[in-house]
C-alpha atoms as a PDB file:
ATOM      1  CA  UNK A   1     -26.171  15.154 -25.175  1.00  0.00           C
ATOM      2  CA  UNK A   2     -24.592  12.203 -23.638  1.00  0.00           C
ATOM      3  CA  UNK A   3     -21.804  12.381 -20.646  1.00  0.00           C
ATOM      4  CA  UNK A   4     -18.947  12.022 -23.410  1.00  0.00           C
ATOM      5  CA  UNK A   5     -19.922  14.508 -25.479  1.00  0.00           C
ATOM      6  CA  UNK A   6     -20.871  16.822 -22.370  1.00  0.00           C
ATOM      7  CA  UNK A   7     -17.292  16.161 -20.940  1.00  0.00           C
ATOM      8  CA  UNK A   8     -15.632  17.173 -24.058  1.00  0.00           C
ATOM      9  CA  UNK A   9     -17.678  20.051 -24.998  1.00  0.00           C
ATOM     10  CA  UNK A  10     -16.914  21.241 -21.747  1.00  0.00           C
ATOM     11  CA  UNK A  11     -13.425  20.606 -21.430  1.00  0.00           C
ATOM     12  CA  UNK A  12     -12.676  22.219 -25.029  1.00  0.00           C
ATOM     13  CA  UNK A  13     -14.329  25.153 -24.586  1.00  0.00           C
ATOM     14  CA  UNK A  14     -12.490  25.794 -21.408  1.00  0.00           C
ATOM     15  CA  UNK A  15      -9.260  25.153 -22.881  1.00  0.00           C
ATOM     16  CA  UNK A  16     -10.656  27.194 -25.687  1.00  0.00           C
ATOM     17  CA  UNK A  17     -10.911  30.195 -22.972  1.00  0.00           C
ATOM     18  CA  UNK A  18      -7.252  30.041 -22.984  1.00  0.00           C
ATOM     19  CA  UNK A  19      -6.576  30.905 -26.238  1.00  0.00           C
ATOM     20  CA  UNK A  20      -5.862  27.092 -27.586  1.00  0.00           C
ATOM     21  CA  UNK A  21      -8.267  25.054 -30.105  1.00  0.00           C
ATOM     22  CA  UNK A  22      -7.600  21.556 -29.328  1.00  0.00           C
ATOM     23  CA  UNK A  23      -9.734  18.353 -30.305  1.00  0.00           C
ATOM     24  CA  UNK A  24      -9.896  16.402 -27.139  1.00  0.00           C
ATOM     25  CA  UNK A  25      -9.404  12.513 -27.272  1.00  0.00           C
ATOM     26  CA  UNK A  26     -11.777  10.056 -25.263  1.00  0.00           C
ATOM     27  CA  UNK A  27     -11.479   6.452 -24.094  1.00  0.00           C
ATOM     28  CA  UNK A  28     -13.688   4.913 -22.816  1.00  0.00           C
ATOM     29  CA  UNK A  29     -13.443   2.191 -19.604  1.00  0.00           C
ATOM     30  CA  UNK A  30     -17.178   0.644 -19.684  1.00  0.00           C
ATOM     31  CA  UNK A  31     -16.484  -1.591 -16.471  1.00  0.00           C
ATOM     32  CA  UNK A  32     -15.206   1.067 -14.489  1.00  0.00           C
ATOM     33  CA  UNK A  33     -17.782   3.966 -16.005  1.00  0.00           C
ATOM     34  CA  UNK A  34     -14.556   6.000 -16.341  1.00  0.00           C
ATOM     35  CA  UNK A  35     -13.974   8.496 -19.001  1.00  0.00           C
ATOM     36  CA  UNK A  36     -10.600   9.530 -20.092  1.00  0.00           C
ATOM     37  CA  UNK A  37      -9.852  12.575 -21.512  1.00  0.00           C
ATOM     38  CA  UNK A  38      -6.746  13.097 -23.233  1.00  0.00           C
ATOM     39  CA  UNK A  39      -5.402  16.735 -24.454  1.00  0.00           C
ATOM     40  CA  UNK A  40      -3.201  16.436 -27.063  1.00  0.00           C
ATOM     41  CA  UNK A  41       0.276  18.589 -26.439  1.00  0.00           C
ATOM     42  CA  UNK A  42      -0.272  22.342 -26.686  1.00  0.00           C
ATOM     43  CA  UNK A  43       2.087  25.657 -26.330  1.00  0.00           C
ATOM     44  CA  UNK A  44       0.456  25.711 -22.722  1.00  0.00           C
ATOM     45  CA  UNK A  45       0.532  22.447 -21.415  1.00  0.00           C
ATOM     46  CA  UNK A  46       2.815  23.493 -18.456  1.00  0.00           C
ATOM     47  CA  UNK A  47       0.252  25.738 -17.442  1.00  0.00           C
ATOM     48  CA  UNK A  48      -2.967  23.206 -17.831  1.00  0.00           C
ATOM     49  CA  UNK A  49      -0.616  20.275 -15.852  1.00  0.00           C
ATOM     50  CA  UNK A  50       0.846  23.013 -13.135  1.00  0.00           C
ATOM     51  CA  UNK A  51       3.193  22.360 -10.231  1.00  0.00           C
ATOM     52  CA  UNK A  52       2.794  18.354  -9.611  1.00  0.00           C
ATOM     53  CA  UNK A  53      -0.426  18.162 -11.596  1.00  0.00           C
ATOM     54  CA  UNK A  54      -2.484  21.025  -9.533  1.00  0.00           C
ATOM     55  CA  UNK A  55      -4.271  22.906 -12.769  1.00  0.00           C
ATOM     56  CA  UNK A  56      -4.731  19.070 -14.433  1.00  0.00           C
ATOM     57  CA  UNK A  57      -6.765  17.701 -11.020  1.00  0.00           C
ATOM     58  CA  UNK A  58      -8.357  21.351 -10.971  1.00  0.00           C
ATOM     59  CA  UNK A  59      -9.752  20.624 -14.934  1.00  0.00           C
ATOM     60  CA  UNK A  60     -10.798  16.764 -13.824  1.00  0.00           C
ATOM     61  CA  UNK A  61     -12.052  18.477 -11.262  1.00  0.00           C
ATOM     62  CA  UNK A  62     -14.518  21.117 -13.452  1.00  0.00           C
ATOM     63  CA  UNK A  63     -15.145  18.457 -15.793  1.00  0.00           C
ATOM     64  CA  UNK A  64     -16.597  16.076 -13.277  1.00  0.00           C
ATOM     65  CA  UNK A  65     -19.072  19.081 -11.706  1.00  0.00           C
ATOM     66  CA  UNK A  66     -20.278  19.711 -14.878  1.00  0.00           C
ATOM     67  CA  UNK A  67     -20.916  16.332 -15.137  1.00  0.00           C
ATOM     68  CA  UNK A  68     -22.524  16.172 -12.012  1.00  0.00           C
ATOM     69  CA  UNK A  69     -24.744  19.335 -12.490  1.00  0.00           C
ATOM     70  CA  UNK A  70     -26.363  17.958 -15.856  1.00  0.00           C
ATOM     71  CA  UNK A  71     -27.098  14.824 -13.872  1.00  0.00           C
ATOM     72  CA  UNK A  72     -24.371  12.140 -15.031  1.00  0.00           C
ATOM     73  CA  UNK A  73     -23.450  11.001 -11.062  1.00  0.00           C
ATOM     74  CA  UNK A  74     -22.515   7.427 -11.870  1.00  0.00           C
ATOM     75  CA  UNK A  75     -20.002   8.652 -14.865  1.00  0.00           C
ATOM     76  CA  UNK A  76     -16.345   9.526 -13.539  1.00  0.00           C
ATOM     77  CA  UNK A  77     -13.686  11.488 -16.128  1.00  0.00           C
ATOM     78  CA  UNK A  78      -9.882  12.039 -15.457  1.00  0.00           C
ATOM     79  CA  UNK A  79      -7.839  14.778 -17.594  1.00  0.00           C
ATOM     80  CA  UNK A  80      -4.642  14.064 -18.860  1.00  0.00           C
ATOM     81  CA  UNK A  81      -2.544  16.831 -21.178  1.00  0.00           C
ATOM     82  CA  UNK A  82       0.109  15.282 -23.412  1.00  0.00           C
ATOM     83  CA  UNK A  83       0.768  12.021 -21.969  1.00  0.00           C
ATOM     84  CA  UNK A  84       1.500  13.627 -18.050  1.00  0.00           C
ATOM     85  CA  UNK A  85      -0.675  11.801 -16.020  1.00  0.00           C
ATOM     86  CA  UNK A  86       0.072   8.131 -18.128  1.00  0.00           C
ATOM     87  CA  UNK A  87       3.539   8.767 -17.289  1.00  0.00           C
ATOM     88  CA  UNK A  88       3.296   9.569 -14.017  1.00  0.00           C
ATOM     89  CA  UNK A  89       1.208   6.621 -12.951  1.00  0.00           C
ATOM     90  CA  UNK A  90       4.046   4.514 -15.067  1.00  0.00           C
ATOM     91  CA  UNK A  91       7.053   6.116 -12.687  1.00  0.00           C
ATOM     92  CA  UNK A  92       4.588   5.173  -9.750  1.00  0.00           C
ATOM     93  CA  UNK A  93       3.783   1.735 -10.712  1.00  0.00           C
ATOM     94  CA  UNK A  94       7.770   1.264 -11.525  1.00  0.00           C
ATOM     95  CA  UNK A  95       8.687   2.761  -8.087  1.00  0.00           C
ATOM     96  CA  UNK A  96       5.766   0.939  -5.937  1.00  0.00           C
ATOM     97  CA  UNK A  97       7.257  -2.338  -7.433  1.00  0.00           C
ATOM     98  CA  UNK A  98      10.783  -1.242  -6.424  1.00  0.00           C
ATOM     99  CA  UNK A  99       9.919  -1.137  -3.191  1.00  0.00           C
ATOM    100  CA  UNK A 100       7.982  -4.023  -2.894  1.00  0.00           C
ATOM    101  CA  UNK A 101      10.904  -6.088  -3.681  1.00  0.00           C
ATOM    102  CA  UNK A 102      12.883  -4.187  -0.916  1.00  0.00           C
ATOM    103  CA  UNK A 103       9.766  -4.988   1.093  1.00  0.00           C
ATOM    104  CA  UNK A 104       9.991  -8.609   0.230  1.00  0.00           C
ATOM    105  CA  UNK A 105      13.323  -9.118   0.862  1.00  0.00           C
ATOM    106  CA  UNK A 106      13.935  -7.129   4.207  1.00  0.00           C
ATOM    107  CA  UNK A 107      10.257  -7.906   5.832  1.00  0.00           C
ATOM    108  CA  UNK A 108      10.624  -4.088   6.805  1.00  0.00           C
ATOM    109  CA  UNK A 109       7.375  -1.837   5.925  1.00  0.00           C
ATOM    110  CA  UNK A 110       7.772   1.262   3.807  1.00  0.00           C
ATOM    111  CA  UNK A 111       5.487   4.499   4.004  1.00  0.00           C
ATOM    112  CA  UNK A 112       5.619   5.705   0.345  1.00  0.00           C
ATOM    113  CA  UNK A 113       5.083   9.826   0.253  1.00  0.00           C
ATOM    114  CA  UNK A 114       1.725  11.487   0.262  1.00  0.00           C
ATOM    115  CA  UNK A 115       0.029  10.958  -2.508  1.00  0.00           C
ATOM    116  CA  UNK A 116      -3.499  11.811  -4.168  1.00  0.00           C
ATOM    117  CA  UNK A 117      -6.841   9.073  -3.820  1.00  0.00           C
ATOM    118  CA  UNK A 118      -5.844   8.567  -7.812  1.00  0.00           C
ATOM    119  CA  UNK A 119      -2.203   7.786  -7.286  1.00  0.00           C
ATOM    120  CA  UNK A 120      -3.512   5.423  -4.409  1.00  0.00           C
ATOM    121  CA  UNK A 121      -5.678   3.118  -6.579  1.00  0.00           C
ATOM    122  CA  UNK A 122      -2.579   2.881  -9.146  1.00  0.00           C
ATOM    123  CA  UNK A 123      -0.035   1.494  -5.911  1.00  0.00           C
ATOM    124  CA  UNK A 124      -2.779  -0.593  -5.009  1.00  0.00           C
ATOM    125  CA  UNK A 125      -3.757  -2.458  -8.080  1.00  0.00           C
ATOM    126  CA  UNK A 126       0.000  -2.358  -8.948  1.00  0.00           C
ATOM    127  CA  UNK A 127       1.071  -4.092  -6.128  1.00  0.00           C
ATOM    128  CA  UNK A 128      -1.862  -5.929  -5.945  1.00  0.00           C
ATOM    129  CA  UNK A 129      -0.598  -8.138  -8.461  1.00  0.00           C
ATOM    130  CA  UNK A 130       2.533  -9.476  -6.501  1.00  0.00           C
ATOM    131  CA  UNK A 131       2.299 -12.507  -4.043  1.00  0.00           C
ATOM    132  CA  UNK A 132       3.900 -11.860  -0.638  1.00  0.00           C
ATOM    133  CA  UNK A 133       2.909  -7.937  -0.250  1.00  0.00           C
ATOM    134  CA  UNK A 134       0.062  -6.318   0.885  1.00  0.00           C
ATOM    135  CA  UNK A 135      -0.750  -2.515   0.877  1.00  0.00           C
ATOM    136  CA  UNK A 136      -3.060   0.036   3.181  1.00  0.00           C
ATOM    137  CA  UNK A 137      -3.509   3.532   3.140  1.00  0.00           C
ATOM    138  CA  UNK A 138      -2.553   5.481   6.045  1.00  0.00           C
ATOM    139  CA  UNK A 139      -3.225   9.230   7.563  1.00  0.00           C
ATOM    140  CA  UNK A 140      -5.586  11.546   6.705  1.00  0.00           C
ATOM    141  CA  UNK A 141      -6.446  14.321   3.990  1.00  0.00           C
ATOM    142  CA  UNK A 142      -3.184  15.471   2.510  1.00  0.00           C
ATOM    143  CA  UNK A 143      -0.831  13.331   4.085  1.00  0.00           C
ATOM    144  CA  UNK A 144      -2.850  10.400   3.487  1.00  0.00           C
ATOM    145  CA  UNK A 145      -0.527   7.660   1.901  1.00  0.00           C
ATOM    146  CA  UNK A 146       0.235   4.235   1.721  1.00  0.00           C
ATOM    147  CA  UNK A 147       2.217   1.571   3.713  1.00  0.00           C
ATOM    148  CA  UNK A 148       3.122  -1.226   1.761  1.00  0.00           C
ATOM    149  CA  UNK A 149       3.893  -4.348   4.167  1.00  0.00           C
ATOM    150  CA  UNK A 150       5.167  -7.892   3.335  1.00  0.00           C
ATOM    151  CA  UNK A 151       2.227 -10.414   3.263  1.00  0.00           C
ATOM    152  CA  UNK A 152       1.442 -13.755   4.321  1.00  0.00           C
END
C-alpha cells in the first residue's frame, strides 16, 4: 500500500467511526510531496472542522502519524472537509494583500494575529508575490505570527 492509499484508508475509516461513509478525494502536489485530502460535505462537518479548524488540524494531524508509523516520513497530507480550509486560506490571502497595500502606502509595519505554521506559509507565498513588501514571522508557539514590513 502506497502513502495515498494509506492516507485515505485511514482517514475514511476514521470518519467511518463516526457514523459517516464518505469517499475521500486526493490531489496530489508532486513538487511539494504534499497530499491533499478533501472530505466531501457531510451532516457532521461542523464537528470534523471544530472551533477555528481544531478537530480538522487534529485529523491532518492522525493522518500524518499514521503516515509516519508505516514509514512514509518524506510524504506530508493536509485535511480539508467541504471546501473549509480552501476558503480560509482564500480570506487570508485576500486580507494579507489588504494589508500590504496599507503597508505600502503608510511605510508602517503590521503584526497580523496569531496564526498556525500552515496559515504562515499561505501569508508568505501570498505576499511574496508583491514588490515593495517583505514578511517575517514573529513570537513563539501559539502566538507566533507574522509582521509584514514595507521592502526595499
Amino acid at each position: 500500500m502506497d502513502a495515498r492509499e494509506l492516507s485515505v484508508k485511514f482517514l475514511e475509516d476514521l470518519i467511518a467511526f463516526f457514523g459517516v461513509n464518505v469517499l475521500v478525494e486526493v490531489e496530489e502536489n508532486e513538487e511539494d510531496q504534499v497530499l491533499t485530502l478533501n472530505v466531501p460535505s457531510t451532516r457532521l462537518n461542523g464537528f470534523f472542522i471544530g472551533s477555528n479548524g481544531e478537530n480538522l488540524r487534529a485529523l491532518q494531524h492522525l493522518v500524518n502519524m499514521s503516515l509516519r508509523r508505516n514509514g512514509f516520513e518524506d510524504i506530508a497530507v493536509t485535511v480539508d472537509v467541504a471546501g473549509y480550509k480552501k476558503q480560509r486560506n482564500e480570506r487570508l490571502s485576500r486580507q494579507a494583500t489588504k494589508l500590504a497595500a496599507t503597508v505600502k502606502e503608510t511605510g508602517e509595519p503590521h503584526e497580523m494575529q496569531p496564526m498556525t505554521a500552515y496559515e504562515r506559509r499561505v501569508v508568505h507565498k501570498t505576499l511574496g508575490e508583491i514588490d515593495g513588501i517583505t514578511t517575517e514571522s514573529a513570537g513563539a508557539g501559539r502566538d507566533r505570527h507574522i509582521v509584514i514590513k514595507k521592502g526595499e
